[in-house]
Structures are given as structure tokens and as C-alpha cells.
Protein backbone atom coordinates (compact mmCIF):
# COMPACT_ATOMS: atom_id res chain seq x y z
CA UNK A 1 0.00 0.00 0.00
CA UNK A 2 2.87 2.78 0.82
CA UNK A 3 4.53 1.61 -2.76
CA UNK A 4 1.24 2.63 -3.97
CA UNK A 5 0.80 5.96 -2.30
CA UNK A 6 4.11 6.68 -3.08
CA UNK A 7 3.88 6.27 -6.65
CA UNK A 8 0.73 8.10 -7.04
CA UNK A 9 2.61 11.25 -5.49
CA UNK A 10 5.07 10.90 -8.03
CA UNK A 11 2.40 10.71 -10.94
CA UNK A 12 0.88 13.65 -9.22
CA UNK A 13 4.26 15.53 -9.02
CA UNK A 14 4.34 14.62 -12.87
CA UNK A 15 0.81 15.76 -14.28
CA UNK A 16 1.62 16.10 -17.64
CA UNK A 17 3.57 12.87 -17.69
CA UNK A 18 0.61 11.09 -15.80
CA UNK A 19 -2.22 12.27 -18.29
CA UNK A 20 0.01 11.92 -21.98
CA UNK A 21 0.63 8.47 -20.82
CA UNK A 22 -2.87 7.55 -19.11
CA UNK A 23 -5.37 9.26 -21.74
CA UNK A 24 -2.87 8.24 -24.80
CA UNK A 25 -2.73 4.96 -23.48
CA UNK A 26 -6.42 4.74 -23.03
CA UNK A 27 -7.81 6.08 -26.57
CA UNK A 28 -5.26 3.69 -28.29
CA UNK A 29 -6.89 0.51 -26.63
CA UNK A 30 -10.41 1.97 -26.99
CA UNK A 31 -10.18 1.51 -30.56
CA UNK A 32 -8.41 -1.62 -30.00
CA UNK A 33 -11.08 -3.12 -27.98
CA UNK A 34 -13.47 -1.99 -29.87
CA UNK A 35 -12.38 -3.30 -33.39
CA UNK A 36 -10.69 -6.53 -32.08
CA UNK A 37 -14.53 -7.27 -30.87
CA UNK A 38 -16.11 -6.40 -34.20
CA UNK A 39 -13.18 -8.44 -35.87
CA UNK A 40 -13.82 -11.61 -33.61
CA UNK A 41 -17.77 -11.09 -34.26
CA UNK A 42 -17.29 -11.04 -37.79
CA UNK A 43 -15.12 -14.03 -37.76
CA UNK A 44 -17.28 -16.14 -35.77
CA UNK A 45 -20.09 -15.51 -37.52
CA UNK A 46 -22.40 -18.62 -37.94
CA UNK A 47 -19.79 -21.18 -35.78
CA UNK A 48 -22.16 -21.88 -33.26
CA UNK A 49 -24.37 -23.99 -35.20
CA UNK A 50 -23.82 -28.07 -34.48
CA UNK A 51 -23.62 -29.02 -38.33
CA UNK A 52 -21.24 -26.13 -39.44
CA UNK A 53 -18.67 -28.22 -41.35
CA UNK A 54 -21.55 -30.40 -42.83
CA UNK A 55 -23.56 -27.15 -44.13
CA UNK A 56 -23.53 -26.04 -47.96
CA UNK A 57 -25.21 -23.85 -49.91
CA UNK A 58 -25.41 -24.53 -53.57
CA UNK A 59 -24.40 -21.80 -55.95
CA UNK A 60 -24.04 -20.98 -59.83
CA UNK A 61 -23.39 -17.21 -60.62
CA UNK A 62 -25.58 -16.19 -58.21
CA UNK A 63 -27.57 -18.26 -55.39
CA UNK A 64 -31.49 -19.02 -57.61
CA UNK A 65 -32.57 -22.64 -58.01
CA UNK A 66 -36.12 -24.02 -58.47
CA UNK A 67 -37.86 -25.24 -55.47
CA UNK A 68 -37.69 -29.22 -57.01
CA UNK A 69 -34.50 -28.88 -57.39
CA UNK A 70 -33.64 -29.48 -53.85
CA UNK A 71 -35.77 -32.62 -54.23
CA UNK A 72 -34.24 -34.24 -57.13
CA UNK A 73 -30.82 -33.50 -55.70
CA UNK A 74 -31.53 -35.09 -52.12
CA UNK A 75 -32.86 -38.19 -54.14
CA UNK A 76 -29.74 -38.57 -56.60
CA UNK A 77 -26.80 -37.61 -54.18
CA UNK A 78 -26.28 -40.14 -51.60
CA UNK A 79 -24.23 -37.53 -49.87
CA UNK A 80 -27.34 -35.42 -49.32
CA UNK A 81 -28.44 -35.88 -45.54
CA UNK A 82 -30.98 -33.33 -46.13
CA UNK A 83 -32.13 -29.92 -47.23
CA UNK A 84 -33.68 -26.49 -46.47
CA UNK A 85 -34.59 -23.92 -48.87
CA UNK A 86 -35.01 -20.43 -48.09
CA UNK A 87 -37.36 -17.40 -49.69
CA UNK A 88 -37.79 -14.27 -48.11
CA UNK A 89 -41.19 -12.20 -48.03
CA UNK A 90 -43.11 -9.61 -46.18
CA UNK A 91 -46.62 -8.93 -45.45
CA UNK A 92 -48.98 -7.78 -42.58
CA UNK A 93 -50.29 -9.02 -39.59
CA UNK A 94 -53.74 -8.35 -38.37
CA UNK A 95 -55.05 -7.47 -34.98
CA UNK A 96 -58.79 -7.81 -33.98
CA UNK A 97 -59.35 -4.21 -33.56
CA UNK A 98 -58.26 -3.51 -37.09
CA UNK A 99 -54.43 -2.75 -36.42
CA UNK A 100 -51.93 -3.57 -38.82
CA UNK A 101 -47.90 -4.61 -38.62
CA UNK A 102 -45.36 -4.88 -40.64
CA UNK A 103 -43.04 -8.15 -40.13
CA UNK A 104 -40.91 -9.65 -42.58
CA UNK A 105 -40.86 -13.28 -42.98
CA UNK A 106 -38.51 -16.42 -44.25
CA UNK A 107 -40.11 -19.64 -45.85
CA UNK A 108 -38.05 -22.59 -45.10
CA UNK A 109 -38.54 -26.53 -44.56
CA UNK A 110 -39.39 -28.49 -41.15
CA UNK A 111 -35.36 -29.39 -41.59
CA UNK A 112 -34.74 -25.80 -40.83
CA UNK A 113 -34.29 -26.32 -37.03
CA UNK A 114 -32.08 -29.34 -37.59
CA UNK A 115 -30.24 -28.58 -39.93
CA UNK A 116 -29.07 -24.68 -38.40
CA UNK A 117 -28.54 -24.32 -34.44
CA UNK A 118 -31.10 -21.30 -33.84
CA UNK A 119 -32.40 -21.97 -30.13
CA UNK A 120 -36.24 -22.41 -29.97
CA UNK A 121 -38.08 -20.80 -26.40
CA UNK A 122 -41.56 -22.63 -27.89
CA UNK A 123 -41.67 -25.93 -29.65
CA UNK A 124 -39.44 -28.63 -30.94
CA UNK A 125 -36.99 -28.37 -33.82
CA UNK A 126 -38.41 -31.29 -35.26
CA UNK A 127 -42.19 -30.61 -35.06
CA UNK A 128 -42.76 -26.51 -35.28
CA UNK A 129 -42.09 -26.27 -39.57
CA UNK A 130 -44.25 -29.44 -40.31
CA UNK A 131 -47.45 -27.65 -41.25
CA UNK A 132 -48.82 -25.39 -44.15
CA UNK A 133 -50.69 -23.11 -41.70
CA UNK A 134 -47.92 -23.31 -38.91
CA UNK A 135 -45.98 -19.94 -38.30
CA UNK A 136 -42.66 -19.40 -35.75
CA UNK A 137 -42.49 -16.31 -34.36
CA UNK A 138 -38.95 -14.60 -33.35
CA UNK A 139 -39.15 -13.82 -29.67
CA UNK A 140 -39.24 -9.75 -30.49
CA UNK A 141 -42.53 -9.70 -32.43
CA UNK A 142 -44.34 -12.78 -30.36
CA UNK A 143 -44.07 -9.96 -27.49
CA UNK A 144 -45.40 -6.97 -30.17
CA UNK A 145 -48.30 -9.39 -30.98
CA UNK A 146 -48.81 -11.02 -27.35
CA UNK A 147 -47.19 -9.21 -25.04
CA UNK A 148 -45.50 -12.45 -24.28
CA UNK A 149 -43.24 -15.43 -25.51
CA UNK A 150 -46.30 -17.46 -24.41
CA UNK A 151 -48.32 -17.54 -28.04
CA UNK A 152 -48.08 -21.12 -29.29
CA UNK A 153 -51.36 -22.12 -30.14
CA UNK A 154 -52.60 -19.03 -30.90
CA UNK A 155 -53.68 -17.57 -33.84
CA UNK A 156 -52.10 -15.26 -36.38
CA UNK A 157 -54.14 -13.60 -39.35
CA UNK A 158 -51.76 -12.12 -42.43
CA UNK A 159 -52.69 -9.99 -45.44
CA UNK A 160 -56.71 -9.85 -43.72
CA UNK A 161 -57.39 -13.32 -44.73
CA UNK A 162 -54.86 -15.80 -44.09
CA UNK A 163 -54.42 -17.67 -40.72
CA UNK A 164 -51.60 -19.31 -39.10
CA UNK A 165 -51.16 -20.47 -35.60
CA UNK A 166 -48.27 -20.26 -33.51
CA UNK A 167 -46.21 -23.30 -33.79
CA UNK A 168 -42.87 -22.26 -32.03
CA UNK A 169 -41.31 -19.22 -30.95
CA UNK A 170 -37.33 -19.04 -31.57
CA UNK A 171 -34.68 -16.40 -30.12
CA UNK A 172 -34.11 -13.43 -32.20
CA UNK A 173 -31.51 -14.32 -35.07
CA UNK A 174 -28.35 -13.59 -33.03
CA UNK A 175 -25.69 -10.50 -34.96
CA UNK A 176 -23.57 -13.10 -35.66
CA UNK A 177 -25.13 -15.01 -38.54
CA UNK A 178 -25.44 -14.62 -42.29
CA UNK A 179 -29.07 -14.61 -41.79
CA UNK A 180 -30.49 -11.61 -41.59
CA UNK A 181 -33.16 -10.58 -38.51
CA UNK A 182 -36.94 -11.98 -39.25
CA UNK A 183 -40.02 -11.71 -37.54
CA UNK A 184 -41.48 -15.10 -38.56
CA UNK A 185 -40.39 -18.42 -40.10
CA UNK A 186 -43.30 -19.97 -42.37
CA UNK A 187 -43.38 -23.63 -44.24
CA UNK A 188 -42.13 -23.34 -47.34
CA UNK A 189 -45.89 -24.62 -48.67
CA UNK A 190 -47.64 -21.62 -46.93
CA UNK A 191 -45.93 -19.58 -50.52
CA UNK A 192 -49.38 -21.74 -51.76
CA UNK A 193 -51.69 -19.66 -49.69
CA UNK A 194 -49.80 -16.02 -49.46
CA UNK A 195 -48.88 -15.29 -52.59
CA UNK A 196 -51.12 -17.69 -53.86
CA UNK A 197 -48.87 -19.77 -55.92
CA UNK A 198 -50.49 -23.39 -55.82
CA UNK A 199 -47.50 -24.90 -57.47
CA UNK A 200 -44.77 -23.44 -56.19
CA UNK A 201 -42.96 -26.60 -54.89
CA UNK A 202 -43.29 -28.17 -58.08
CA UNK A 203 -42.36 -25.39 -60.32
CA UNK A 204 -39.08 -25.32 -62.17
CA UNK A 205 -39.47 -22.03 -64.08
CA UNK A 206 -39.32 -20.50 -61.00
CA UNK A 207 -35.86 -19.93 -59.89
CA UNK A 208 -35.61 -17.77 -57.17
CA UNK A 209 -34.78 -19.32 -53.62
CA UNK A 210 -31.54 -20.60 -52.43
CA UNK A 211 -31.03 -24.30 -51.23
CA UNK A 212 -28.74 -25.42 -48.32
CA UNK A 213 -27.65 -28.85 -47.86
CA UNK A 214 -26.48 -31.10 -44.73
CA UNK A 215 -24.16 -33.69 -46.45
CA UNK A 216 -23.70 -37.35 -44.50
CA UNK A 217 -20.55 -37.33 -42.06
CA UNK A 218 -17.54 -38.22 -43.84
CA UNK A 219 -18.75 -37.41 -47.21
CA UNK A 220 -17.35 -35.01 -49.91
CA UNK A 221 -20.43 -33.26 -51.45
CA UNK A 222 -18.68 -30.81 -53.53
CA UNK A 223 -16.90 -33.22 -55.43
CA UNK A 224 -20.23 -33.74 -56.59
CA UNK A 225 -20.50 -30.45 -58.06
CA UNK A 226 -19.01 -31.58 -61.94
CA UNK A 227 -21.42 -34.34 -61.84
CA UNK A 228 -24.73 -32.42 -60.56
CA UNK A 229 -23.73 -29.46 -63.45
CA UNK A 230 -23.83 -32.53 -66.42
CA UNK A 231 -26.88 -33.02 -65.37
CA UNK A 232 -28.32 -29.61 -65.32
CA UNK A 233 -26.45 -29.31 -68.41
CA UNK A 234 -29.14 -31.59 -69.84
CA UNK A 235 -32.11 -31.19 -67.50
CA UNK A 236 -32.67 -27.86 -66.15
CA UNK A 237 -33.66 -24.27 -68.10
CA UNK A 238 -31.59 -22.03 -66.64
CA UNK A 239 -28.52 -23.99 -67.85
CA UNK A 240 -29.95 -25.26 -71.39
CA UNK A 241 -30.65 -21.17 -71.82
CA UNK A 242 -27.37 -20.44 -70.51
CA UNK A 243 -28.89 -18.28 -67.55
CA UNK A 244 -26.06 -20.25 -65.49
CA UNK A 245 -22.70 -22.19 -66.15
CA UNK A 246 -21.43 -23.11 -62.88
CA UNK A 247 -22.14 -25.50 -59.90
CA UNK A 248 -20.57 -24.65 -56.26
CA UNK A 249 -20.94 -26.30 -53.06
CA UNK A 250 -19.54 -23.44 -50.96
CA UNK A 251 -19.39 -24.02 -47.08
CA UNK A 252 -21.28 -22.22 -44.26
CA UNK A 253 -18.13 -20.51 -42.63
CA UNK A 254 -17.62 -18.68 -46.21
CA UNK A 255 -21.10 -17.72 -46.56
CA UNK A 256 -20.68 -14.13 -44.82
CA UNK A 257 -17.90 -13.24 -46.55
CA UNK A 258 -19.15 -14.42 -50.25
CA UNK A 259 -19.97 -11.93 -52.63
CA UNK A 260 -23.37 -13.61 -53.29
CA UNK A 261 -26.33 -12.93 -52.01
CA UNK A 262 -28.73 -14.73 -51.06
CA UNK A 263 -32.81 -15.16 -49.76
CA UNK A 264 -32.32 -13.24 -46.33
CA UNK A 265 -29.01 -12.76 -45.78
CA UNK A 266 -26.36 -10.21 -45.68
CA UNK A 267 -22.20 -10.29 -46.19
CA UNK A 268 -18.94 -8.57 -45.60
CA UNK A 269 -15.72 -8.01 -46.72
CA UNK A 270 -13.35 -10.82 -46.09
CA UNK A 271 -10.66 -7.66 -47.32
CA UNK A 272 -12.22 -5.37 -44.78
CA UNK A 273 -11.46 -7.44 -41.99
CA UNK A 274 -7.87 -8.00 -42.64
CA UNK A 275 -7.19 -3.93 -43.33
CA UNK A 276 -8.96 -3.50 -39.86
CA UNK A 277 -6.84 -6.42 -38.38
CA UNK A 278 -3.71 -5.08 -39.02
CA UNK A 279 -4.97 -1.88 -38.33
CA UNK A 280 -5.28 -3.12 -35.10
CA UNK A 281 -1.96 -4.52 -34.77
CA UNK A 282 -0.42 -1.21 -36.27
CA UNK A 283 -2.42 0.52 -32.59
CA UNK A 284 -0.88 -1.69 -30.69
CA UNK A 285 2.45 -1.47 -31.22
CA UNK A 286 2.80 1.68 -31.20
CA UNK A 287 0.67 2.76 -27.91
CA UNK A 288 3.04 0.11 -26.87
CA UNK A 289 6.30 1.73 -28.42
CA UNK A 290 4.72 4.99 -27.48
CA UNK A 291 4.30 3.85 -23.37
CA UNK A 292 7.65 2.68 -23.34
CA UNK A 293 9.81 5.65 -25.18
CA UNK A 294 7.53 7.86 -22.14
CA UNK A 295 8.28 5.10 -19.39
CA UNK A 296 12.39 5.52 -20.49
CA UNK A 297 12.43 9.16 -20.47
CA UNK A 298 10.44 9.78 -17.14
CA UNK A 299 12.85 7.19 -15.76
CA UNK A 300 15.69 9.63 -16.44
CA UNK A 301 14.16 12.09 -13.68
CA UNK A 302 14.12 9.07 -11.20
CA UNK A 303 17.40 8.61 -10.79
CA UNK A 304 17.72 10.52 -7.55
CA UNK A 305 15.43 7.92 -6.07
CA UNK A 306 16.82 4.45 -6.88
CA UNK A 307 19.79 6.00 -5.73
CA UNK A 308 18.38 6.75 -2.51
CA UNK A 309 16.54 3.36 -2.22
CA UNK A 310 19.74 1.92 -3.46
CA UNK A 311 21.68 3.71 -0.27
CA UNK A 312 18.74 2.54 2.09
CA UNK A 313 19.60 -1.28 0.97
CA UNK A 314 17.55 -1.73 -1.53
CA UNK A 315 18.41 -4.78 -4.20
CA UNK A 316 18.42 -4.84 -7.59
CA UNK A 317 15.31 -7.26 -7.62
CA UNK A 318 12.87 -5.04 -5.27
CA UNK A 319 13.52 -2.17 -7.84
CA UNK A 320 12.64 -4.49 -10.91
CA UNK A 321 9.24 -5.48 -8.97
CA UNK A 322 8.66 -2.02 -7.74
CA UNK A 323 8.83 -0.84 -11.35
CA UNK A 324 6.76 -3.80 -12.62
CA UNK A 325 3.76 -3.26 -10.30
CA UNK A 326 3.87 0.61 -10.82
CA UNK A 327 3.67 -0.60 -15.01
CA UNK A 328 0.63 -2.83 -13.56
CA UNK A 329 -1.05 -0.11 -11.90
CA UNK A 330 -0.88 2.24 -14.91
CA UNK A 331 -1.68 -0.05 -17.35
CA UNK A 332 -5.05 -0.95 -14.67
CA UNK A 333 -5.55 2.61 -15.08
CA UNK A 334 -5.53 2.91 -18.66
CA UNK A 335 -7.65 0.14 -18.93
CA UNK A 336 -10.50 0.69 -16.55
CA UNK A 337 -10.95 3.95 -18.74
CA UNK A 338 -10.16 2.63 -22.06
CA UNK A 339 -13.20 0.29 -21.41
CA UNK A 340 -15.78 3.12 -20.00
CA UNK A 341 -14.88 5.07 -23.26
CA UNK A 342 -15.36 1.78 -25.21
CA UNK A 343 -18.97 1.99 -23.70
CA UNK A 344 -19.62 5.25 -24.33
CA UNK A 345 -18.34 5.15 -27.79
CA UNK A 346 -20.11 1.83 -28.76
CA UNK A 347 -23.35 3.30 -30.08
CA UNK A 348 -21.93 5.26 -32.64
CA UNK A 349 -19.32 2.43 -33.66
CA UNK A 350 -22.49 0.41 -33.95
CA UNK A 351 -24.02 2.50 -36.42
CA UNK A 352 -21.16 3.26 -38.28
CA UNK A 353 -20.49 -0.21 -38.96
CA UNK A 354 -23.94 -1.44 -38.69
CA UNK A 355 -23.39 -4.32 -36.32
CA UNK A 356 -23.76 -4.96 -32.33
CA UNK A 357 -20.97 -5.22 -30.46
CA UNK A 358 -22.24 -6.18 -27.41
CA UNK A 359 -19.18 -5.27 -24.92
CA UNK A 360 -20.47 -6.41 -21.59
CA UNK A 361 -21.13 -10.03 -22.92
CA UNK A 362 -17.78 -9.63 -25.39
CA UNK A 363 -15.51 -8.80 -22.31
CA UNK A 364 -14.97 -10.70 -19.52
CA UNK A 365 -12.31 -10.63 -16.19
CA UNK A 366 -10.27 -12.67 -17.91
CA UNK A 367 -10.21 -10.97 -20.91
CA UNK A 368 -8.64 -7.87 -19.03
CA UNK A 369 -6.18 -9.69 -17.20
CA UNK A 370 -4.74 -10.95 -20.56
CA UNK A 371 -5.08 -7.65 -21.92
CA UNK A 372 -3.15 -5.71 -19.05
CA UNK A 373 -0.51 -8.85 -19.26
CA UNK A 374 -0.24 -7.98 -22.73
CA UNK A 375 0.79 -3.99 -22.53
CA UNK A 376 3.10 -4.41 -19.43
């Protein structure tokens, strides 16, 4: 405790040393904290479901098959453990007292909770996507409608005459996903009733959803891909017409950072991430190199004192701890605030980047204690 008072009289002796070295210290690992989050979101982004490595999205120039394709290919690949396809929409709901709201809405298949690792509040993975009229509400609007998370078995009305009832409420898509945010999940056959296409799953001229795949542990599906095109080649429009020329099989963990686009997602760029990763090194090293050229020079104006300590019997080995711990204490310092301006800031990095951050949950004890072994 006295090594501590005494060094905080000699940072208050040296005001100008204290705050160059404290508030320089601090903005530098703001930013640092606050991109190395974003950087780890961003490269995490759908690794929390089961079946990552087993997950594929077929592709050609862009990401539009038929809805029968999926069919004929689950039937012809052995590799194939099964399949979701995916088509966005909007519409409206309908309250009882004439209200109306907005939601926006993905049509999938009953494999859609198998296959991807979204956590359901209501219902079972296996059962909530089985029926035409079924509907899963995200946990956000089953509280608009419902006030609640409490609405399976209740009933939905969209676009006045349509209704659906609650089959399964999931958590809100999390940030980090290639997915983007959606009020409801529908069947796939409810496209029969809202936009009143009766044979939707059976048309080919209708190219316009995207299909992912689960291929069988221990199987290669994309060394299917020459095969599968052959066949197109021969069986399906958009490749006769030449509308398409290629067949990819390209992994979940490169979805996000693919330049296609597909039924309710979103990407980045791959190149963004590394520019902001070495800009992050580039911080670092140099509040580092920065914190030490300021630690050498106010050493210079110590001398009188580890002279005196030396006198007084001090070893060589109580001033190399007394100098580590005081490097501790400011890089604690610089820390504690680099962290409240992190939270301050976060808002406005949030918007500029259009992402979540989510510091508290991001940054843990542990996390700080690396961090402060890190700068000293």
C-alpha cells in the first residue's frame, strides 16, 4: 500500500507525464477493444451452429434454383443428408381491432431447425415447420403481438385473410449469422396460400430461392458439383438457356464473406477485416512503443530515487518489482478507462459499422487480465 501511495505522489508531481501516458494509453486501446470485438464477431459468424462443417449452400453465378430442385438432388446424391430452402417475403399481420404490422418473414422446410442451431423458447426443432398453416415467431414480435413469448397455439391472421397459428417461438436471429433478422419463419408450402402460388414446390421455371444442404458425415459433397452441373447441363432451363454455367458447393463458414447474395441474408468483406486487423496490430504497437519511449524518459528524472533506495539497501530485484507493479497499476488505469470510453463510444461504432458489439457479454475478467498482461 505505501509503494502505492508513493507512486501516485510521483504521478501527481508529474501531471503532464501522468495524463500523456494515461489518456494516450487509453484512446489507443479503446479503438483496439473496440475493433478486435467487431473483428472476432465477424469471424465467428455462424460457428455456433452443431452441423457447421456439414452445411452447404449450392451456388451458380448467383444463389437461384427451383424449389424441385432441392428434391431431385436429395434423391440422386447419396451424400445429401438433407435440405432447407429459403425465400424471403413480407406482409402484414392483423389485430382484432383492425391494427396492422409490418413483419418480414422467411419460408423454409421443417429441416430448418435441424439442420441450423437457432435456439427455440416454444416448440421442438423437429415438429414446429411441419405444417402449411404453422408460423414461428422470433421472440421480439411474439411480445409486439402477445405481449409475451407465451403464443403457441394461438392464432395469427396475415394480409386480412390468411391464418396461421403459432407453432414455435425461436430467439431473435443472433448479430452473428449470415441470416439476416426476421419476424417469422413460415413452411415453405404456406408460398401456396400467401402469394397464392399453388404450385410453387413443383415449379421449375421458378428460380428464385436458395437451397442449403447437410451432407452425411464423412462425405465429400462438392466433389459432386461436376457431376450435378452434367446433369443440369441436360435437364434444367436455366442452364440449357445459358442463364447459369457453374455448380458450387460453398461451405457455411464462407457464406458471410461471399460476394453472393442470397434469400435473407447479408455479407462482408473478407478484405475489410484483414485492413482493420492489421490496423489493429499497427495501434498496438505503437501505444506500446509509445508507453515505453515515455516510461524511459520519465525514468531519467528518477534517478535521484533508486539512488536513494539503493543507499537505504535496496536490491536490484525489489527495484525491478517495484517498477513492474507501478507498469501494472498504470496499465489498470488505462484500462479501466479505455473500457468506460469503449462503452460510451459503442453506439456510434455500432451504427457506423452497422453491427452490435455487445461489450459487456464480449468482455470478460479474464479478458482484461490478458489484456493488461499484454501492454506491461
Amino acid at each position: 500500500m505505501n509503494a502505492l501511495k508513493s507512486y501516485l505522489r510521483h504521478l501527481s508531481k508529474n501531471k503532464l507525464y501522468t495524463v500523456v501516458t494515461v489518456l494516450g494509453f487509453a484512446i489507443s486501446l479503446t479503438f483496439i477493444l473496440l475493433l478486435s470485438v467487431y473483428i472476432s464477431n465477424e469471424t465467428s459468424v455462424d460457428s455456433f451452429h452443431a452441423n457447421k462443417d456439414r452445411i452447404y449452400r449450392i451456388e451458380n453465378e448467383s444463389v437461384d434454383f427451383s424449389p424441385p430442385i432441392a428434391v431431385d438432388l436429395k434423391n440422386s446424391i447419396p451424400e445429401i443428408e438433407d435440405f432447407t430452402r429459403t425465400l424471403e417475403g413480407d406482409g402484414r399481420v392483423h389485430f382484432a381491432d383492425g391494427q396492422k404490422l409490418k413483419i418480414s418473414y422467411l419460408g423454409v422446410d421443417a429441416s430448418f431447425f435441424e439442420i441450423f442451431s437457432f435456439p427455440l423458447l416454444k416448440g421442438k426443432p423437429e415438429e414446429v415447420l411441419k405444417t402449411a398453416n404453422g408460423i414461428v415467431l422470433s421472440r421480439s414480435m411474439a411480445i409486439k403481438l402477445f405481449g409475451t413469448i407465451e403464443a403457441v397455439g394461438k392464432s395469427v391472421f396475415m394480409n386480412t385473410d390468411h391464418k396461421y397459428l403459432v407453432t414455435g417461438v425461436m430467439e431473435d436471429f443472433p448479430e452473428n449469422t449470415h441470416f439476416v433478422p426476421q419476424d417469422a419463419l413460415f413452411n415453405m408450402k404456406a408460398f401456396k396460400e400467401l402469394w397464392g402460388f399453388e404450385n410453387i414446390m413443383e415449379e421449375y421455371g421458378f428460380a428464385s430461392l436458395s437451397i442449403y444442404l447437410l451432407a452425411k458425415e464423412n462425405t465429400d459433397l462438392p466433389s459432386k458439383a461436376s457431376s450435378i452441373l452434367d446433369k443440369f447441363k441436360k435437364d434444367y432451363w436455366i442452364y440449357q438457356e445459358g442463364w447459369a454455367n457453374i455448380v458450387e458447393f460453398t461451405p457455411l463458414k464462407d457464406l458471410y464473406f461471399s460476394e453472393k447474395i442470397g434469400n435473407g441474408t447479408k455479407s462482408n468483406s473478407k478484405t475489410l477485416i484483414t485492413v482493420l486487423s492489421v490496423i489493429v496490430l499497427l495501434i498496438l504497437l505503437l501505444a506500446i512503443g509509445n508507453y515505453v519511449n515515455l516510461t524511459i524518459a520519465q525514468a531519467t528524472f528518477r534517478g535521484k530515487e533508486v539512488a536513494i533506495k539503493k543507499l537505504l539497501g535496496g536490491s536490484k530485484k525489489q527495484l525491478f518489482l517495484q517498477f513492474i507493479r507501478e507498469s501494472i497499476w498504470l496499465c489498470m488505469a488505462a484500462v479501466i478507462l479505455a473500457l468506460v470510453l469503449a462503452k460510451l463510444i459503442e453506439p456510434i461504432f455500432d451504427s457506423l459499422l452497422s453491427t452490435q458489439l455487445n461489450l459487456i457479454e464480449k468482455i470478460t475478467f479474464a479478458n482484461i487480465l490478458v489484456l493488461i498482461g499484454l501492454l506491461d
